[in-house]
N, C-alpha and C. Protein backbone atom coordinates (compact mmCIF):
# COMPACT_ATOMS: atom_id res chain seq x y z
N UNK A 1 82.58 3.36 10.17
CA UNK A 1 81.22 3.62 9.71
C UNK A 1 80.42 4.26 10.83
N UNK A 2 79.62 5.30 10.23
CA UNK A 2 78.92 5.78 11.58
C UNK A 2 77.67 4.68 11.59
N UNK A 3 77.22 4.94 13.21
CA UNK A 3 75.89 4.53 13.59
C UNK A 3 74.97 4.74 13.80
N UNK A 4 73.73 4.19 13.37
CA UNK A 4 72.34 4.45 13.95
C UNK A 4 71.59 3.76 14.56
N UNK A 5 71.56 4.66 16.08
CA UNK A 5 71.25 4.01 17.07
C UNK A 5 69.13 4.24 17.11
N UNK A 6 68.78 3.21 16.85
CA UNK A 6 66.78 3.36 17.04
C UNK A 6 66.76 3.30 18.60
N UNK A 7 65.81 4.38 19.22
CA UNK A 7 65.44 4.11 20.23
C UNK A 7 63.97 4.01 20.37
N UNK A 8 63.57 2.91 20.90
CA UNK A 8 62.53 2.39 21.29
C UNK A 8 61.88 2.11 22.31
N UNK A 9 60.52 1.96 22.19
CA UNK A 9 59.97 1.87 23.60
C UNK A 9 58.26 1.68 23.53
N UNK A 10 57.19 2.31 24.54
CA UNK A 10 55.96 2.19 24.33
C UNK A 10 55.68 3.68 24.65
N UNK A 11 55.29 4.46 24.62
CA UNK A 11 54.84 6.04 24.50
C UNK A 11 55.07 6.15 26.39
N UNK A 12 55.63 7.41 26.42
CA UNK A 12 55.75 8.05 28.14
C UNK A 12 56.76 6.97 28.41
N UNK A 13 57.60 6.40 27.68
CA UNK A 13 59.08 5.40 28.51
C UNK A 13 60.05 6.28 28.67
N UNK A 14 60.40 7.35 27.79
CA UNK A 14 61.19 8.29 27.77
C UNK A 14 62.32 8.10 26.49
N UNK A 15 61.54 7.92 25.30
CA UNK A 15 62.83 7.99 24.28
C UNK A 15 63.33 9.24 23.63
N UNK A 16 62.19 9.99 23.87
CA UNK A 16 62.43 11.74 23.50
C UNK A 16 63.51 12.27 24.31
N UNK A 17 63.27 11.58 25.90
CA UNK A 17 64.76 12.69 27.12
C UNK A 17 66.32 11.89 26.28
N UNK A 18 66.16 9.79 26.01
CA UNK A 18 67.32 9.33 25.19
C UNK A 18 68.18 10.53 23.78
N UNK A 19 66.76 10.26 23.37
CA UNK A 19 66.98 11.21 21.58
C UNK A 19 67.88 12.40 22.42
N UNK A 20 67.22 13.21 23.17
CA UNK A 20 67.99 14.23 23.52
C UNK A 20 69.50 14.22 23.82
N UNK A 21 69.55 13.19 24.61
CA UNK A 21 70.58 13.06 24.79
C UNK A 21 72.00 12.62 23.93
N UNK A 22 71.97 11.74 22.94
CA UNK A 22 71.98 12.01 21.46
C UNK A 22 72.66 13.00 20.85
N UNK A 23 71.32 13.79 20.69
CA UNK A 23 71.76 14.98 20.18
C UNK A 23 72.39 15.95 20.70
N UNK A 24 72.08 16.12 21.87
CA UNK A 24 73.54 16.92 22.93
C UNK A 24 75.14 16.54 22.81
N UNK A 25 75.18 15.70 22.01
CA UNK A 25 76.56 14.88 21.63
C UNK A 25 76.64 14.95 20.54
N UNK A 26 75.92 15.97 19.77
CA UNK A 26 75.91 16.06 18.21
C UNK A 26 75.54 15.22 17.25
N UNK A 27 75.04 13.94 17.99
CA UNK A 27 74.53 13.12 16.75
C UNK A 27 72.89 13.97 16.13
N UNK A 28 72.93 13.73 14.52
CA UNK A 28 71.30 14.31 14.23
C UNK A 28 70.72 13.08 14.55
N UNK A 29 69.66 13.69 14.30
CA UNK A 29 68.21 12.63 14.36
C UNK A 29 67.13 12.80 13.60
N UNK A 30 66.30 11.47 13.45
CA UNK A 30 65.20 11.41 12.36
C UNK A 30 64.30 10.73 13.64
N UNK A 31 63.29 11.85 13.48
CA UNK A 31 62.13 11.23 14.47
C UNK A 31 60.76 10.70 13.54
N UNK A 32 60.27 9.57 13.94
CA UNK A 32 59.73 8.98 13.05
C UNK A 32 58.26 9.35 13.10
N UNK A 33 57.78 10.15 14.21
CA UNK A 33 56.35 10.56 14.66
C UNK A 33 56.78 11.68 13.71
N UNK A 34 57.50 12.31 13.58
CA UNK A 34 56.89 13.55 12.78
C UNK A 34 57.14 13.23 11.39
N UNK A 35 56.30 11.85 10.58
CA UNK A 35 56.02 11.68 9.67
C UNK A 35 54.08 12.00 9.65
N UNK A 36 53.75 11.47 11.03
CA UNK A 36 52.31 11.89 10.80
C UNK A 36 51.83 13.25 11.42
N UNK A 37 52.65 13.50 12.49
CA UNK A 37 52.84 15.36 12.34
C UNK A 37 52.72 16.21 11.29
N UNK A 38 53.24 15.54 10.51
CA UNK A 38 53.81 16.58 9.03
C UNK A 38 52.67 16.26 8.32
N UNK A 39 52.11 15.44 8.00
CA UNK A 39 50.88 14.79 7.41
C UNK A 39 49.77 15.72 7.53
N UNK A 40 49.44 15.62 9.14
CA UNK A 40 48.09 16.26 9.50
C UNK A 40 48.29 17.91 9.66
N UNK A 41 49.56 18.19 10.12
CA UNK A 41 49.78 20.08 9.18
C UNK A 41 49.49 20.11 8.10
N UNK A 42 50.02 19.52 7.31
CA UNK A 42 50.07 19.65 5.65
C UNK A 42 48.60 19.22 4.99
N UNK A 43 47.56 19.21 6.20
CA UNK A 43 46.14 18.93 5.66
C UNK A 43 45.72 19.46 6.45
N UNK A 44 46.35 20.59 7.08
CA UNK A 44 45.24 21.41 8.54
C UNK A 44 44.48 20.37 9.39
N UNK A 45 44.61 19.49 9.78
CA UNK A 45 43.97 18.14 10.35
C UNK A 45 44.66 18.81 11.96
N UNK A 46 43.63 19.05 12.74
CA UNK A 46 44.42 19.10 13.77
C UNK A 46 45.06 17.83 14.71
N UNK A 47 46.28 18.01 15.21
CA UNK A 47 47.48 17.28 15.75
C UNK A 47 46.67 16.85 16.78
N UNK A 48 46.31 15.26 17.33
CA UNK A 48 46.07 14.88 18.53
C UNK A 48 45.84 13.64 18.15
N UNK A 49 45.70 12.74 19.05
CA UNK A 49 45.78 11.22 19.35
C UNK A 49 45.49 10.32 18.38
N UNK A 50 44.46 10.70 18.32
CA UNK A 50 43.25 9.90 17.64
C UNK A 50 43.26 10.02 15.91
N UNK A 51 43.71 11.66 15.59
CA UNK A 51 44.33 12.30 14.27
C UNK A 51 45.63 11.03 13.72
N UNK A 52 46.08 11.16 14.44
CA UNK A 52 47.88 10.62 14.77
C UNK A 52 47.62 9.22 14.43
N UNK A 53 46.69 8.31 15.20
CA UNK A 53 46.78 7.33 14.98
C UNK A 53 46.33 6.98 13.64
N UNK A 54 45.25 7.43 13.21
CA UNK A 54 44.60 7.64 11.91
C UNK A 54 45.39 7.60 10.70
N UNK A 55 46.52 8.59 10.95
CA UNK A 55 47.67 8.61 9.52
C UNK A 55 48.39 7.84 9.89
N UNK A 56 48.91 7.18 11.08
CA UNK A 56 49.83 6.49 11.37
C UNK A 56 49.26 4.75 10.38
N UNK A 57 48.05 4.46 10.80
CA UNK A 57 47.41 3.50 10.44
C UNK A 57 47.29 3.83 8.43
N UNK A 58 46.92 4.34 8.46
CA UNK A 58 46.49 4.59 7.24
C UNK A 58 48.10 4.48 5.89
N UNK A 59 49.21 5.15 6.55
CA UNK A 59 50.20 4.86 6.45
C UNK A 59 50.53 3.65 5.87
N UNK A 60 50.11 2.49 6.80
CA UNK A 60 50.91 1.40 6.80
C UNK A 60 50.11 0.78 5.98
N UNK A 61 48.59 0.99 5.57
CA UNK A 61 48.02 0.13 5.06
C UNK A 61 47.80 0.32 3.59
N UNK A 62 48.43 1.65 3.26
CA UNK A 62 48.77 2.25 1.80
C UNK A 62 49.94 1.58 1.75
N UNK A 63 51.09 1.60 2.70
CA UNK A 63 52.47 1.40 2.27
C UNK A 63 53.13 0.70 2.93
N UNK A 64 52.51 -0.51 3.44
CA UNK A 64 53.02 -1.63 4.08
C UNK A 64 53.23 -1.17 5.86
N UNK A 65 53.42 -2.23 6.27
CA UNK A 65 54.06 -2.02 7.92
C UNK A 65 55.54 -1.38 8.44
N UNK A 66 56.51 -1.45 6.96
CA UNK A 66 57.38 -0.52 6.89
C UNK A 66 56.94 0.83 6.76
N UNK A 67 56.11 1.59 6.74
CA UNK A 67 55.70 2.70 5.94
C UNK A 67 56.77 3.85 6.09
N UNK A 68 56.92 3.70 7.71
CA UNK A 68 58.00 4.76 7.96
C UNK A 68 59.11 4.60 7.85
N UNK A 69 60.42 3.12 7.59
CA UNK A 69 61.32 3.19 7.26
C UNK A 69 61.44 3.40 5.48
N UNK A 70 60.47 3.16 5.13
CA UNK A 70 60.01 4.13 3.78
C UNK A 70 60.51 5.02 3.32
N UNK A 71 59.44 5.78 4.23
CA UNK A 71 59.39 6.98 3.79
C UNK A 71 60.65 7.67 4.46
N UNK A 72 61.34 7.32 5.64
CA UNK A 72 62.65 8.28 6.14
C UNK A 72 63.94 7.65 5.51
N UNK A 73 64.04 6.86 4.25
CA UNK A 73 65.15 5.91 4.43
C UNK A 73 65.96 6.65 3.83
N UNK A 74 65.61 7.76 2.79
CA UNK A 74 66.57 8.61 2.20
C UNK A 74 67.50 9.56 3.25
N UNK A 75 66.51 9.97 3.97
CA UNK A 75 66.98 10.71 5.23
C UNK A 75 67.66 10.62 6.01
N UNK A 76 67.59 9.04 6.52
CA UNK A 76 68.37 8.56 7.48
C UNK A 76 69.60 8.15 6.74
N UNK A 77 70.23 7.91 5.44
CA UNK A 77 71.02 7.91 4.56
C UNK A 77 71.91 9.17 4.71
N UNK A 78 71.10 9.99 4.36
CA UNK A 78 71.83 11.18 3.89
C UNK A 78 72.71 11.78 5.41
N UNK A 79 71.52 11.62 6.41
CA UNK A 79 72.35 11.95 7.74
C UNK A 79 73.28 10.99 8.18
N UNK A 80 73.35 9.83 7.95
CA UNK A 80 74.61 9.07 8.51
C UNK A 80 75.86 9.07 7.70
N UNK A 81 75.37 9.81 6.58
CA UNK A 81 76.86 10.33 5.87
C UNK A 81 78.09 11.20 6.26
N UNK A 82 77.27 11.72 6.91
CA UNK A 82 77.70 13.10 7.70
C UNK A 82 77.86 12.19 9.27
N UNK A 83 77.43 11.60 9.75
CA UNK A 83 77.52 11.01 11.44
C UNK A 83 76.91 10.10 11.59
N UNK A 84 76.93 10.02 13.22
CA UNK A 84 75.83 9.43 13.85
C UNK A 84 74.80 9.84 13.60
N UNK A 85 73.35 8.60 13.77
CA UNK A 85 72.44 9.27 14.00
C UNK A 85 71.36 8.60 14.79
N UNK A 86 70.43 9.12 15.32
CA UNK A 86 69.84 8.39 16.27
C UNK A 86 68.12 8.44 15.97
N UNK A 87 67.42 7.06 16.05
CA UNK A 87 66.41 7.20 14.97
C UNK A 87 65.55 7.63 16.44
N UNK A 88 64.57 8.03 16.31
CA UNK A 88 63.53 8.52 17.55
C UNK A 88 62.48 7.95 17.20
N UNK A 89 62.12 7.02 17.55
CA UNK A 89 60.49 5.94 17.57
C UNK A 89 60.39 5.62 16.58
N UNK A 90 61.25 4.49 15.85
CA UNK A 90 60.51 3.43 15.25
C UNK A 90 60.31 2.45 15.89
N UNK A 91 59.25 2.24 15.63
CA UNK A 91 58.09 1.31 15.69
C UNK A 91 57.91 -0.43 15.38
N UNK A 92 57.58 -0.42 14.17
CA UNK A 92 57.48 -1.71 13.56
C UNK A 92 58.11 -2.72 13.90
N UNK A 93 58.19 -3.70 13.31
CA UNK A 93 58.62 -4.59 13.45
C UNK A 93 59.15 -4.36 11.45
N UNK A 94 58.36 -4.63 10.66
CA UNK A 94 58.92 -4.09 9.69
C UNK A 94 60.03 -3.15 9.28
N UNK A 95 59.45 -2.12 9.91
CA UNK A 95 60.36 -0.98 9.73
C UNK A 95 61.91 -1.49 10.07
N UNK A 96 62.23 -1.84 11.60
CA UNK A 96 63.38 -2.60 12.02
C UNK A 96 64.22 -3.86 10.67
N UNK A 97 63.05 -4.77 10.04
CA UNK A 97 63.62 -5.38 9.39
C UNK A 97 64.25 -4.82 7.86
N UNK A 98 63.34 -4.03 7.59
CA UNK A 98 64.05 -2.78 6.18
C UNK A 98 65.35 -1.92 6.67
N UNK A 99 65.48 -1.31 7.71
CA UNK A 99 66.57 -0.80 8.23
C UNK A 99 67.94 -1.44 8.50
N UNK A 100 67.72 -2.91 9.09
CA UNK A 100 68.33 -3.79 9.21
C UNK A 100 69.30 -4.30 7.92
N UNK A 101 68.38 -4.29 7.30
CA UNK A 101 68.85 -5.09 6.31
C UNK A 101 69.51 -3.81 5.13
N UNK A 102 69.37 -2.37 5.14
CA UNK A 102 69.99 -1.12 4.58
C UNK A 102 71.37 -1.10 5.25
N UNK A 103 71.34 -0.97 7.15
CA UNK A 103 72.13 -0.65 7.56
C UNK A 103 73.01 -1.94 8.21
N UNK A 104 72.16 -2.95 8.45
CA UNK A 104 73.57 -3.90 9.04
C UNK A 104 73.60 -4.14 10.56
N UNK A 105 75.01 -4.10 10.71
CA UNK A 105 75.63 -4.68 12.21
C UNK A 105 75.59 -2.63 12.66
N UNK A 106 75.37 -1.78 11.54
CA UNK A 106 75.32 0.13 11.72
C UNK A 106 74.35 0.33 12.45
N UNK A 107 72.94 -0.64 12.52
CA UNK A 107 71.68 -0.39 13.15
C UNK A 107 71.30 -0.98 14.65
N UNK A 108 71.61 -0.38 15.81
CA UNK A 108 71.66 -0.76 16.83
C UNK A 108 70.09 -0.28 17.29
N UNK A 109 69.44 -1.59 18.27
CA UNK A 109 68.28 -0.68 18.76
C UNK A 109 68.52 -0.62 20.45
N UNK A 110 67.76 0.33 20.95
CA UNK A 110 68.27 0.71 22.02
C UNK A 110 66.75 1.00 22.81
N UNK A 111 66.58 0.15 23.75
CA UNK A 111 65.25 -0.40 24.18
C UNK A 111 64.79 1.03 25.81
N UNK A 112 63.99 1.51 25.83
CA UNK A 112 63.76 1.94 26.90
C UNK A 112 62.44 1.52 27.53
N UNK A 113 62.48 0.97 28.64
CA UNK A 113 61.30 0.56 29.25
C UNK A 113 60.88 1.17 30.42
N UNK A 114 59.44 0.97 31.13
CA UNK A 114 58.93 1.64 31.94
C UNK A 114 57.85 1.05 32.66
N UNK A 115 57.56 1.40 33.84
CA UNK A 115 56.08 0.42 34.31
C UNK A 115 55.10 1.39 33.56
N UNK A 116 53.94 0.65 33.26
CA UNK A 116 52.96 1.19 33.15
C UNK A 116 52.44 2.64 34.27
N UNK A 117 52.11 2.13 34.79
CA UNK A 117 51.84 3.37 36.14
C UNK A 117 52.67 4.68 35.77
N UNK A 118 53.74 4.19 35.93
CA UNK A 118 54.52 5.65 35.60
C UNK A 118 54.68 6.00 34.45
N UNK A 119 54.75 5.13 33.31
CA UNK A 119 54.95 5.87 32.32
C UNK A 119 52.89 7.15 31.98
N UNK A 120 52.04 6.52 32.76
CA UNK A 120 50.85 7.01 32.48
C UNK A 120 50.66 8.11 33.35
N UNK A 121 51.38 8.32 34.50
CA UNK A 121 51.33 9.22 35.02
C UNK A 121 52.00 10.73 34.44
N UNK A 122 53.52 10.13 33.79
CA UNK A 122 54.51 11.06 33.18
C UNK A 122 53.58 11.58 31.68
N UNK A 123 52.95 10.60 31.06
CA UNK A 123 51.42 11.59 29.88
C UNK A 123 50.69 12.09 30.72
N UNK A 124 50.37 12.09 31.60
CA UNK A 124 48.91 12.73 31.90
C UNK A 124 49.56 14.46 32.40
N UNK A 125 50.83 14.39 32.53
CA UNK A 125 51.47 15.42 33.21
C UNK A 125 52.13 16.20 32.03
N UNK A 126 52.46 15.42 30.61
CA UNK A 126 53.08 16.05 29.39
C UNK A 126 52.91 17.36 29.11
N UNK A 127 53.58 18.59 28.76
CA UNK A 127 53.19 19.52 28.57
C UNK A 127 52.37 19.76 26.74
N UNK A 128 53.21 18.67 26.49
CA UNK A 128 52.55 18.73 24.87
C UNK A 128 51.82 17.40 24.55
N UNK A 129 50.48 17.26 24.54
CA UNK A 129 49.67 16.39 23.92
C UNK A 129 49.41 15.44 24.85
N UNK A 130 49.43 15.83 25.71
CA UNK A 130 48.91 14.62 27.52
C UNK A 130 47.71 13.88 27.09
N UNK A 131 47.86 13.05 27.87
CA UNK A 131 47.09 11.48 27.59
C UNK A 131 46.77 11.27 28.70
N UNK A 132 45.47 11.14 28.72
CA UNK A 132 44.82 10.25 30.29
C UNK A 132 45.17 8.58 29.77
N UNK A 133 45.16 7.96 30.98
CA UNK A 133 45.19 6.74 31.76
C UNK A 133 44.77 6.00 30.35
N UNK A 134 43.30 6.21 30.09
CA UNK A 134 42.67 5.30 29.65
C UNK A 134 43.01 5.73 27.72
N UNK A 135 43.30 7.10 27.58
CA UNK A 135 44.27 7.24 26.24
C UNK A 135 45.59 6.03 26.16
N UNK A 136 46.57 6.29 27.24
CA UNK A 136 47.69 5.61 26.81
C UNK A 136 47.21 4.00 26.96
N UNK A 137 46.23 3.47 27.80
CA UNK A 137 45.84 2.23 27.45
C UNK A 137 45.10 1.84 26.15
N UNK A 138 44.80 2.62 25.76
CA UNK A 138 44.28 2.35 23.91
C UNK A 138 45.53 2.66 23.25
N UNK A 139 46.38 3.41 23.32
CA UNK A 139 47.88 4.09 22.14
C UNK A 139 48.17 2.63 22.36
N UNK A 140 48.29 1.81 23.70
CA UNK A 140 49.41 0.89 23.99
C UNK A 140 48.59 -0.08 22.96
N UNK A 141 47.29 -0.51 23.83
CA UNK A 141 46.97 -1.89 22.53
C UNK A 141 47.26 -1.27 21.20
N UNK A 142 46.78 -0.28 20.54
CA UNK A 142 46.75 -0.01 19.19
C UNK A 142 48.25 -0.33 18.70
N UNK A 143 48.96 -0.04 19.12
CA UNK A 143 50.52 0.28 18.64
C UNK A 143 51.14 -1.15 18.28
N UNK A 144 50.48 -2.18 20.03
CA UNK A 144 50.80 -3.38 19.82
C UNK A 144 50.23 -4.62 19.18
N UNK A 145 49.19 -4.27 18.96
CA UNK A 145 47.92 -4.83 17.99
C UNK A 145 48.43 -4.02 16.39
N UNK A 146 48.78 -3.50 16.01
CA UNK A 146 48.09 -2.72 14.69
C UNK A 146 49.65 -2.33 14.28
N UNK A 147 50.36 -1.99 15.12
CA UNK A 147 51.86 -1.62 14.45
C UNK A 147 53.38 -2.10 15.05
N UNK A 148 53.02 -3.88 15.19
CA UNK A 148 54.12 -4.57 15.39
C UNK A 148 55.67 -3.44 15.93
N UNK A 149 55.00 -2.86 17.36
CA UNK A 149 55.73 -2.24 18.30
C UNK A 149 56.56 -3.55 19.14
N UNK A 150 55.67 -4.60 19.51
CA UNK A 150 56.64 -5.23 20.70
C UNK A 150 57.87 -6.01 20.00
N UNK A 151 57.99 -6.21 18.35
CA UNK A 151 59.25 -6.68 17.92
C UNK A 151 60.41 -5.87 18.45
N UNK A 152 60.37 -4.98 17.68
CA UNK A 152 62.29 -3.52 18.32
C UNK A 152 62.25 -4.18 19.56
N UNK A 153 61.24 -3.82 20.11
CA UNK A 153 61.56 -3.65 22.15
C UNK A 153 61.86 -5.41 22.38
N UNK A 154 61.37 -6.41 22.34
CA UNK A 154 62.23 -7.48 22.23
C UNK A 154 63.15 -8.03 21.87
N UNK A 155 64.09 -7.45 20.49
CA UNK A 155 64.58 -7.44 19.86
C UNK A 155 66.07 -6.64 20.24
N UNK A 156 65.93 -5.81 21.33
CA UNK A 156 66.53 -4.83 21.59
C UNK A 156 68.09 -5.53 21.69
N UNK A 157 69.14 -4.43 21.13
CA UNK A 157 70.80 -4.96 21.17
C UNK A 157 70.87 -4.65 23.06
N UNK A 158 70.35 -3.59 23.81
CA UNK A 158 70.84 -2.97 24.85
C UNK A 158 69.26 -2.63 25.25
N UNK A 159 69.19 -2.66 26.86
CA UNK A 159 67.84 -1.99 27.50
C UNK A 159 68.19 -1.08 28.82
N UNK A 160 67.63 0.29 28.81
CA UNK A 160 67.61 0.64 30.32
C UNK A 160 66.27 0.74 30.53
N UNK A 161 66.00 0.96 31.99
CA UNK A 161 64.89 0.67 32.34
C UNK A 161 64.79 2.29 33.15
N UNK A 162 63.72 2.96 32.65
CA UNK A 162 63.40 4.16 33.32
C UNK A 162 62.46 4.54 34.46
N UNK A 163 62.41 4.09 35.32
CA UNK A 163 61.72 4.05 36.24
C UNK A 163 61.78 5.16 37.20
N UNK A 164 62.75 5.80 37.23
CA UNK A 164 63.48 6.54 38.30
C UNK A 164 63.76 8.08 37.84
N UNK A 165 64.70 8.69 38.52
CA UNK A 165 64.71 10.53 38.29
C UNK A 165 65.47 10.33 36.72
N UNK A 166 65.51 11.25 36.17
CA UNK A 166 66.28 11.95 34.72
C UNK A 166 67.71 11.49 35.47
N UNK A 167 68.69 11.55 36.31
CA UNK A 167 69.49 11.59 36.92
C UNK A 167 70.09 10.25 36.69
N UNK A 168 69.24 9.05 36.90
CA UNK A 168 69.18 7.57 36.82
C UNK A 168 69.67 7.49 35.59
N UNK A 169 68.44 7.89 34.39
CA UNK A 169 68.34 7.68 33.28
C UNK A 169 69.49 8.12 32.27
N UNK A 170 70.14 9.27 32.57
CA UNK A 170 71.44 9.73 32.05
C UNK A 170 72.76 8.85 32.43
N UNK A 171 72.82 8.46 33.75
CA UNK A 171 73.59 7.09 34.22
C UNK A 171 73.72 6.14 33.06
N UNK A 172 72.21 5.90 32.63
CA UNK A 172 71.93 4.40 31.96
C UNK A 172 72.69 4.71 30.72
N UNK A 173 72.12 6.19 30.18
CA UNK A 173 72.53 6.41 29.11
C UNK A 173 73.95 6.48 28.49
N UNK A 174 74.78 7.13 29.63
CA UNK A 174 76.48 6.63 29.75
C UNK A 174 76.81 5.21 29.77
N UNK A 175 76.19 4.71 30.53
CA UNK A 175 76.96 3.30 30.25
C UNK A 175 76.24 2.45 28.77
N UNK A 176 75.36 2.71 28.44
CA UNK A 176 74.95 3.00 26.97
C UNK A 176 76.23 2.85 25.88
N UNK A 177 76.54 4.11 25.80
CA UNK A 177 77.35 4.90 25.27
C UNK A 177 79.43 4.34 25.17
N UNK A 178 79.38 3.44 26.38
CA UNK A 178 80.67 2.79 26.73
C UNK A 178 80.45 1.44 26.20
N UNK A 179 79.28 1.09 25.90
CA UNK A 179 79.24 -0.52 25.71
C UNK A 179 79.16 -0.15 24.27
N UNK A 180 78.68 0.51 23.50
CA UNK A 180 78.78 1.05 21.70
C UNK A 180 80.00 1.05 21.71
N UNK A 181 80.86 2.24 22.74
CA UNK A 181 82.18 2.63 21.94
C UNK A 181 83.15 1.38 22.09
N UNK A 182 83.18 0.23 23.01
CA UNK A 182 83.21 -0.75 22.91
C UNK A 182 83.11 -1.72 21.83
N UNK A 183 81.91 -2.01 21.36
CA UNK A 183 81.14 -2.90 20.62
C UNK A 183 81.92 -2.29 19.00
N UNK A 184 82.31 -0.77 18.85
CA UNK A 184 82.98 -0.53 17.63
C UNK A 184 83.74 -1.18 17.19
């Protein structure tokens, strides 16, 4: 059976460089932010923080705290037919338990963590959609207040901790990768 690996975290931990990595190995992916991406295009709403959080929230309170294993569950279906696949930021705590319970012992989450400091330094430096200091300290309460984020990341099957160069983090990500093909 193929797998789907969720990677998780708190915004600027680095699950986008994980996802990448991922997909450089051919697994697809379903990224779960560009459910409210797609939202606020598809209403000319321009893309930024505060937009984002808005549909993100609004989301869940039309369509439960799952909203986004919801709305991607066909998706993430259809792609693990075909492979691996690797989910890119879910969130919830919900979401995790709807997935869970679709996919099984198939749904691995895969925790990336970070200090604060650095992960706020690595937004403020983002080339796409940078966040000051005092942005990612509101994303963080909101996310963890409002969209049962700290379940996945506690919850986690496996954690690396990103603190260090891309160099580190690809390390982590191999031995990642040996403890799955393992765990098969």
């Amino acid at each position: 059976m193929n797998k789907a690996v969720a990677v998780v975290g708190m915004c600027g931990s680095g699950k986008s460089v994980l996802c990448k990595y991922f997909t450089d190995r051919g697994w697809s992916s379903v990224y779960f932010g560009g459910v409210a991406v797609s939202q606020l295009e598809k209403n000319n709403i321009p893309v930024n923080e505060a937009n984002e959080r808005e549909i993100r929230e609004r989301l869940r309170r039309e369509l439960g705290m799952g909203a986004f294993a919801v709305i991607l569950k066909e998706e993430i279906l259809s792609k693990l037919k075909r492979g691996n696949v690797v989910l890119d930021g879910l969130y919830s705590w919900s979401e995790y338990l709807i997935l869970k319970e679709l996919l099984g012992d198939d749904l691995i989450l895969l925790a990336v963590v970070t200090n604060s400091e650095i992960r706020k330094e690595r937004l403020k430096n983002r080339r796409i959609r940078p966040l000051s200091a005092q942005m990612v300290d509101s994303r963080d309460v909101a996310e963890i207040e409002h969209s049962e984020k700290g379940g996945p990341i506690a919850k986690a099957d496996y954690y690396v901790t990103n603190n260090g160069t891309e160099e580190e983090l690809r390390k982590q990500f191999e031995q990642f990768m040996q403890w799955l093909d393992k765990r098969s």
